[in-house]
Each structure stands twice: as C-alpha cells, then as structure tokens.
Protein backbone atom coordinates (compact mmCIF):
# COMPACT_ATOMS: atom_id res chain seq x y z
CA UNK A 1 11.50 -11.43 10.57
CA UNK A 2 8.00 -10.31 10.01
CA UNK A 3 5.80 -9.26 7.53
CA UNK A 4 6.15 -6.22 5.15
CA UNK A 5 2.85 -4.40 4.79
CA UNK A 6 1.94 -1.57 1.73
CA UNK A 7 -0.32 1.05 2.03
CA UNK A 8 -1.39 2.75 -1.60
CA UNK A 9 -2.97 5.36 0.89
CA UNK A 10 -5.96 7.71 -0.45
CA UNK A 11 -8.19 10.22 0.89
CA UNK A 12 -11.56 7.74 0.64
CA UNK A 13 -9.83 4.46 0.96
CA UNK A 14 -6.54 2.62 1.12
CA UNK A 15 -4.99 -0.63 -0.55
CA UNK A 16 -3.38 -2.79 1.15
CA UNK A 17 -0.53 -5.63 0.50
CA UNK A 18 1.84 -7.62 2.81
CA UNK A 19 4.73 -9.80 2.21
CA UNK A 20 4.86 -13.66 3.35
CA UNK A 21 6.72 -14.44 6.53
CA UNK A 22 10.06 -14.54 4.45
CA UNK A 23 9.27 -11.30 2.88
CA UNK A 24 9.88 -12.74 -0.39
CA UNK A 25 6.45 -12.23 -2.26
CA UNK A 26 3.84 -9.37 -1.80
CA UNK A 27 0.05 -10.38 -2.20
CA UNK A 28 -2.69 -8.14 -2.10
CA UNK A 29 -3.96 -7.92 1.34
CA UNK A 30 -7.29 -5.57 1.09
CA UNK A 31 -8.67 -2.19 0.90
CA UNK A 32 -10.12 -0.43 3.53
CA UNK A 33 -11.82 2.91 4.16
CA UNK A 34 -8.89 5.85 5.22
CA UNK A 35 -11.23 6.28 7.93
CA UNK A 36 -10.80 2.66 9.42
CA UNK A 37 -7.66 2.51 8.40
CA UNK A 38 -5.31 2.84 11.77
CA UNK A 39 -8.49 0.13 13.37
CA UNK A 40 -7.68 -2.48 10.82
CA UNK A 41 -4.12 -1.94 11.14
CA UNK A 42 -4.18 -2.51 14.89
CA UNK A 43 -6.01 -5.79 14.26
CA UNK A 44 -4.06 -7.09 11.87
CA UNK A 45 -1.29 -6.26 13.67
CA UNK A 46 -2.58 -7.99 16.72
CA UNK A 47 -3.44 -11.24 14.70
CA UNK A 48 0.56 -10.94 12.62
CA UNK A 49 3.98 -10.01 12.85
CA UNK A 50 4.78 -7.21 10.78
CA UNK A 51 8.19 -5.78 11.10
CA UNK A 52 8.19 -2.70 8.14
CA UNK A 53 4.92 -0.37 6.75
CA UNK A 54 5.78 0.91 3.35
CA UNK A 55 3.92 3.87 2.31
CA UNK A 56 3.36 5.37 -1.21
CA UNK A 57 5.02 8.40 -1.90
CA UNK A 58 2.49 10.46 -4.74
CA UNK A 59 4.84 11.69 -6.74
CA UNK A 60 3.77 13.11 -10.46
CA UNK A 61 5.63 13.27 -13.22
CA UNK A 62 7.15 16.48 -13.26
CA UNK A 63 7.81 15.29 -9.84
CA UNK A 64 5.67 17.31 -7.91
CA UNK A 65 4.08 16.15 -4.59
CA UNK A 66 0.28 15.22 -4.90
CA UNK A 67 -1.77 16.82 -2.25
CA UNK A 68 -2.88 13.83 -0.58
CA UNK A 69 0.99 14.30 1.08
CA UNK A 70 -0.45 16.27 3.47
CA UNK A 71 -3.11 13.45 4.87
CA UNK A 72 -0.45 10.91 4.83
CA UNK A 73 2.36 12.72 6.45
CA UNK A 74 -0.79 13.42 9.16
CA UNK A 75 -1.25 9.66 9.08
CA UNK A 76 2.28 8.62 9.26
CA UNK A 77 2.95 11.05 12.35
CA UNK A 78 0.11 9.09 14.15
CA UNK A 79 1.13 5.98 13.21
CA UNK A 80 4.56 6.03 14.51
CA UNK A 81 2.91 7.09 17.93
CA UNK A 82 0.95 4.09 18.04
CA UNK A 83 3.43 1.62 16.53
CA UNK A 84 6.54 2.89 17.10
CA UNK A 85 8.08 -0.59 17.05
CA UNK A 86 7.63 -0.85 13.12
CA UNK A 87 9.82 0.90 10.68
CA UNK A 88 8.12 3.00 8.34
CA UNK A 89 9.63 3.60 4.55
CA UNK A 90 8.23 5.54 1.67
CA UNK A 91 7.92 3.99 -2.02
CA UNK A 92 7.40 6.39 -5.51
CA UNK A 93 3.89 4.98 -6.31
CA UNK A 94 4.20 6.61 -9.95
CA UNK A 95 2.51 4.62 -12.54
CA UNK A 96 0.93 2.04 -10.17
CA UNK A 97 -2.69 3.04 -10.69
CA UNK A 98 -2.07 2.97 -14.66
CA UNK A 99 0.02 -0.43 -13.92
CA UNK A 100 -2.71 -2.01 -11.89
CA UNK A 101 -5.67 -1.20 -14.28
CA UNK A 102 -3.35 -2.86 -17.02
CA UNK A 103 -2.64 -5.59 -14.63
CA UNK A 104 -6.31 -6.43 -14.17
CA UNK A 105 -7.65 -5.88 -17.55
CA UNK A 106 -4.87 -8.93 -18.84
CA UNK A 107 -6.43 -10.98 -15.74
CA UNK A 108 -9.38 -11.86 -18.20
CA UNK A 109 -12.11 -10.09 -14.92
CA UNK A 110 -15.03 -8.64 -16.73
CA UNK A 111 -15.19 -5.15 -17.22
CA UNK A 112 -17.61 -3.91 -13.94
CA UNK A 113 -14.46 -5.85 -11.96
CA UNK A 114 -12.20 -4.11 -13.81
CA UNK A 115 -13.56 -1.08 -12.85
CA UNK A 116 -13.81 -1.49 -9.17
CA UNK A 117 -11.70 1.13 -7.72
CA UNK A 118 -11.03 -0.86 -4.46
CA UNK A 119 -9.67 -3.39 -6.58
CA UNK A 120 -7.33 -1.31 -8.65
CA UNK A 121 -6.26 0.33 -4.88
CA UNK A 122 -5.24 -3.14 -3.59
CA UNK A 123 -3.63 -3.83 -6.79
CA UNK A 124 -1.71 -0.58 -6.58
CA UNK A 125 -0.32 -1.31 -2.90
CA UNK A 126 1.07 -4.99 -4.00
CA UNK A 127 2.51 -3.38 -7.03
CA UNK A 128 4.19 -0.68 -4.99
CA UNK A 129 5.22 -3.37 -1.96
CA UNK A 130 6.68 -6.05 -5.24
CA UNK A 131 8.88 -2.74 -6.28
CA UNK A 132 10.12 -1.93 -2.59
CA UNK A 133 11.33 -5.60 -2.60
CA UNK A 134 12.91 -5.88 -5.84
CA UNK A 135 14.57 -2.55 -5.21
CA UNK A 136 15.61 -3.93 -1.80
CA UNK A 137 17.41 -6.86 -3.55
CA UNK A 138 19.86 -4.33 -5.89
C-alpha cells in the first residue's frame, strides 16, 4: 500500500495533499506551479510510494463543468502515459475553496496568510483527498 496523493489542479498552480503510508490521514503536501507540476510529481514519486492520484473534478453548482476540465483532462491523458502504474480517480471539489478559506481563517493565521492563494490551493487538495477517504470508508 502506498500513498494517496490530491491534486486541487488550476491553470497557474496546483495544491497538493497525500495520505500517510496507511492511507488513513491526508496532510497538505504543497503547491506548485501547473507548469512544474508533472517535474515535481516525478520526484516525489521517485523519493515515495504512491499507489492512487486523485484529481478534482470542477464541478459548479448547477453542475456544470468549469473550463479548467479541459487542461486537466490534457493533464490527466499525459499523466497516465508517464505513470501508468498509478490509478487515477476524480473527486467533486465543490465548496473546497470556500471550505479552505473558512478552514484557515478559524486557524487564528493573520489575515496576509489568510489570503495567500497557494495556501488556500493546498488546503483545497487535503480537503478534497480527507473527502475521497471518508467516502471510501461508506
């Protein structure tokens, strides 16, 4: 059993989260620029096992597709080239931007922190990995 990692995938930069080894809790991992994104992934694949990618699905709430679906479905098409060995799911990532401000304006970080988009991103892909888990579990 490996790792589980999360990508909250946008067009500027992605946030990242990964399971423990048992794949019982998801921590925030990083966020990285999009463009970087499938050179920090082969690293950190290099460096740990990771077994399953989960990938936010932008859905909106009249459930409409965001348009960002077209950049990931171009990402996940050349990720599975390059790491074919690792399962790839998709996860509704409704709400987890509004979650993850909430989330880190109760953490007591002053406001300029608050506002760091990276940090909200990161936030977003442990929030979305925590639900794929939990949902895993039903």
């Amino acid at each position: 059993m490996g790792q589980i990692l999360a990508i909250d995938y946008g067009k500027a930069r992605c946030g990242i989260a990964v399971t423990d080894d048992m794949q019982i809790i998801a921590s925030g991992l990083e966020t990285v620029d999009t463009r970087i994104l499938l050179k920090f992934l082969k690293k950190y694949f290099s460096e740990n096992k990771v077994s399953e990618v989960v990938i936010g699905l932008p859905i909106d709430l009249k459930g409409n597709i965001s348009e960002v679906e077209t950049d990931i479905l171009k990402f996940i098409e050349v990720f599975q080239k390059e790491f074919s060995d690792i399962a790839v799911h998709r996860f509704d990532e409704r709400f987890t931007s509004k979650m993850a401000s909430f989330f880190i304006s109760q953490s007591g970080k002053s406001k300029k922190k608050r506002q760091e988009k990276g940090l909200i991103d990161k936030v977003s892909a442990t929030i979305i990995l925590q639900n794929f888990l939990e949902q895993r579990l039903r």
